[in-house]
Every structure is written in C-alpha cells, then in structure tokens.
C-alpha atoms as a PDB file:
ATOM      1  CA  UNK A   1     198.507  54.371 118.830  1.00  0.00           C
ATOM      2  CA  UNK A   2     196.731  56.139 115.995  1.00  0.00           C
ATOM      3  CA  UNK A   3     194.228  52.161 115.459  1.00  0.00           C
ATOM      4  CA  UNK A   4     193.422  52.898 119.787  1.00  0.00           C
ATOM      5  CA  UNK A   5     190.298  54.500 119.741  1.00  0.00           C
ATOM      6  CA  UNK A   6     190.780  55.631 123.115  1.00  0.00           C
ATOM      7  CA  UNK A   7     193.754  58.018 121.944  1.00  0.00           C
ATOM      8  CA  UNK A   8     191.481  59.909 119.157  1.00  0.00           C
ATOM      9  CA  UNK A   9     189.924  62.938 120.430  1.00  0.00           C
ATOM     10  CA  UNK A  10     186.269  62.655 120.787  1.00  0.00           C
ATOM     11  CA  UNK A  11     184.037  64.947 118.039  1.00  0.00           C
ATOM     12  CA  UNK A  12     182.492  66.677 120.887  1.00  0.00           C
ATOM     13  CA  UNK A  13     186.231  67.939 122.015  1.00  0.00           C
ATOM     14  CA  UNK A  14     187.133  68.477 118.084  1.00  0.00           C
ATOM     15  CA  UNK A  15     184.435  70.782 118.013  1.00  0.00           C
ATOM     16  CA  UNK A  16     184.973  72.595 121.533  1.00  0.00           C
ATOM     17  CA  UNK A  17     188.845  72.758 120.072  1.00  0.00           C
ATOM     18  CA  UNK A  18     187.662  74.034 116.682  1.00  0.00           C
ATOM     19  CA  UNK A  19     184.902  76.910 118.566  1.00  0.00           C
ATOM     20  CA  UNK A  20     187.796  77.608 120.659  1.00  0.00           C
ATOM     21  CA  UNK A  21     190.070  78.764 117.794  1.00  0.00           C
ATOM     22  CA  UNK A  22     186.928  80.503 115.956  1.00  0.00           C
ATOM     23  CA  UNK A  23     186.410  82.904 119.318  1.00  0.00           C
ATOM     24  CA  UNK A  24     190.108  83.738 119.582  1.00  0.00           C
ATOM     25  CA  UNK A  25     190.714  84.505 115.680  1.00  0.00           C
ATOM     26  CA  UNK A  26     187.130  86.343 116.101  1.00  0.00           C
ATOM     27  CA  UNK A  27     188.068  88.617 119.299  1.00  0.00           C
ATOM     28  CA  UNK A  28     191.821  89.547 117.673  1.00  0.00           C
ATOM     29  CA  UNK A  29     189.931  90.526 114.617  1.00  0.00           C
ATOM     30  CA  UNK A  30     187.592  92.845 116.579  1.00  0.00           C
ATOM     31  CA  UNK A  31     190.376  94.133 118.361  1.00  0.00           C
ATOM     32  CA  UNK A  32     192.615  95.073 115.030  1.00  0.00           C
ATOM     33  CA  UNK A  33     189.280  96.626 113.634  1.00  0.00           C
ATOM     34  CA  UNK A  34     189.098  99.044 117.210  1.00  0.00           C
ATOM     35  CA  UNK A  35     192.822  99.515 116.764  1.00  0.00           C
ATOM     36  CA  UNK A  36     192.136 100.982 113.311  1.00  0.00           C
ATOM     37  CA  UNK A  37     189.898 102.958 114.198  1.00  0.00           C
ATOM     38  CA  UNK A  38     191.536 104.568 117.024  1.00  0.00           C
ATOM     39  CA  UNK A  39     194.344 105.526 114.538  1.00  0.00           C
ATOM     40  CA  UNK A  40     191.338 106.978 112.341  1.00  0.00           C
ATOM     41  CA  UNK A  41     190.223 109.455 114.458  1.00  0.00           C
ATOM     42  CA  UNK A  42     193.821 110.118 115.300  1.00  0.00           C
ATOM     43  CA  UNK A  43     194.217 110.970 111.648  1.00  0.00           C
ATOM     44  CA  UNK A  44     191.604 113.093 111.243  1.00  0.00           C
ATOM     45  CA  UNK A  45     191.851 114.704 114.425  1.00  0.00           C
ATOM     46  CA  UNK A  46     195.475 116.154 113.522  1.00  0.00           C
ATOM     47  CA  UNK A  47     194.227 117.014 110.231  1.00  0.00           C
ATOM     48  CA  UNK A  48     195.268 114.567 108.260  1.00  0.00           C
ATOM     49  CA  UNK A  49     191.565 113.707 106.743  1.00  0.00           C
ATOM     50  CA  UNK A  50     192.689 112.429 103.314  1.00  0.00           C
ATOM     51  CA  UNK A  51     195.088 109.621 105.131  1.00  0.00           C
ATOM     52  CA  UNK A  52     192.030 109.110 107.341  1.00  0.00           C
ATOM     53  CA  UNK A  53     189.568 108.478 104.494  1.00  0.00           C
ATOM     54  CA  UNK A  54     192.088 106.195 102.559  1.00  0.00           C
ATOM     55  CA  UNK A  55     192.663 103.746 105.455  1.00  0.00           C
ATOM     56  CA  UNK A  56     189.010 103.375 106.159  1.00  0.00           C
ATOM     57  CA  UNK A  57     188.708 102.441 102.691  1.00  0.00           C
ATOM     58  CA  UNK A  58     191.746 100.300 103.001  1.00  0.00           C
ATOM     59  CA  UNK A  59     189.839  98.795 106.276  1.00  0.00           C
ATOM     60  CA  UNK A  60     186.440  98.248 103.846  1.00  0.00           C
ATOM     61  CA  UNK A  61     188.718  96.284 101.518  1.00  0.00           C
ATOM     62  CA  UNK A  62     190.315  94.121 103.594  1.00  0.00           C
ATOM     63  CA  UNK A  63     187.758  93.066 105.379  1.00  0.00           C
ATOM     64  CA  UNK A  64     185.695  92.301 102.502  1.00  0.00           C
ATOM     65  CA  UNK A  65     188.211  90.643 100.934  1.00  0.00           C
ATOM     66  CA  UNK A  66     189.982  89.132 103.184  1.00  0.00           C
ATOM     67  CA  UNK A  67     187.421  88.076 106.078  1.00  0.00           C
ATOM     68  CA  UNK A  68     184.200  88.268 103.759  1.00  0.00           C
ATOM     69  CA  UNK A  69     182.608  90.748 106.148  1.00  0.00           C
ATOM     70  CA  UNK A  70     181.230  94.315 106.458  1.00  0.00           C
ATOM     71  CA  UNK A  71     182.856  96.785 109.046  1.00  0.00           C
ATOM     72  CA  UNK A  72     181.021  97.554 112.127  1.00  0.00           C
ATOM     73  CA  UNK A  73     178.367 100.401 111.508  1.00  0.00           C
ATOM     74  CA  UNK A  74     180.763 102.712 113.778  1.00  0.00           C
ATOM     75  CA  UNK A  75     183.606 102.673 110.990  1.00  0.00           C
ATOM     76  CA  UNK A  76     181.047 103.663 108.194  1.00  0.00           C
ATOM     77  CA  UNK A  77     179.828 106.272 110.596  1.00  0.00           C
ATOM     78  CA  UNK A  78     182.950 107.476 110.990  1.00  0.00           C
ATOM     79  CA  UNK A  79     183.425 107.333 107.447  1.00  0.00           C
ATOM     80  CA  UNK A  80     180.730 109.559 106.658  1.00  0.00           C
ATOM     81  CA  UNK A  81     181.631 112.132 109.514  1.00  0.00           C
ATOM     82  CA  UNK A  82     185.392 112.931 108.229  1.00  0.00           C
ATOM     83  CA  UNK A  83     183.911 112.762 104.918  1.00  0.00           C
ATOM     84  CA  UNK A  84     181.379 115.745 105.210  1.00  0.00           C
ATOM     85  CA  UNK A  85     183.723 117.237 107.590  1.00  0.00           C
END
C-alpha cells in the first residue's frame, strides 16, 4: 500500500492538513491569552494587584519563550494600567 501512489496524500491536502492544525493551535492560543487576561483584571479588580502584575509577567514569559511571540498590545496596556494604579 505505502509503493501505490494513489494511497499517499497529495501535497496540496498535506498542506490544507498542516494549515488546518496551524489555525486550531493558533485560535486555542488566543483564547488561553483572553482567558488570562480575564483572570487579570479579576485580580486587580479585588485588589490583589501584586498577583495581577506577576502573572502578566508570567504571561510575557511564556509566550516569549514558549511561542516566540509578543502579547497582544491589550495585555501590555493592561500592564501599564494596574501598574500606575
């Protein structure tokens, strides 16, 4: 089966396969991020500013390390807001 050429999978539906997987593993990382950031504000919100600060830094370093990206502009705005606050 694996010499039939006819049972590969074509590059063309490797690639749809492989973009697939990208946008799924890309929309649950968005949606942890929001998640995050929802418990955030709840943080700060009940006063607890310090625990709020550390995991947006926790947030920072894990998606810098782990992901090799920046966090969206709102979590540095928020950032800045409990910090000042």
């Amino acid at each position: 089966m694996l010499n039939n050429p006819a049972a590969q999978p074509s590059c063309s539906t490797l690639k749809a396969e492989n973009l697939a997987r990208f946008l799924i593993i890309e929309r649950r990382q968005h949606l942890k991020e929001k998640i995050i950031e929802e418990a955030i504000e709840l943080l700060w919100q009940s006063g607890q500013k310090q625990q709020a600060l550390s995991l947006c830094k926790e947030l920072v370093a894990v998606l810098s390390k782990e992901y090799g990206i920046t966090p969206a502009a709102e979590i540095n705005d928020m950032y800045k807001k409990i910090q000042y606050s």
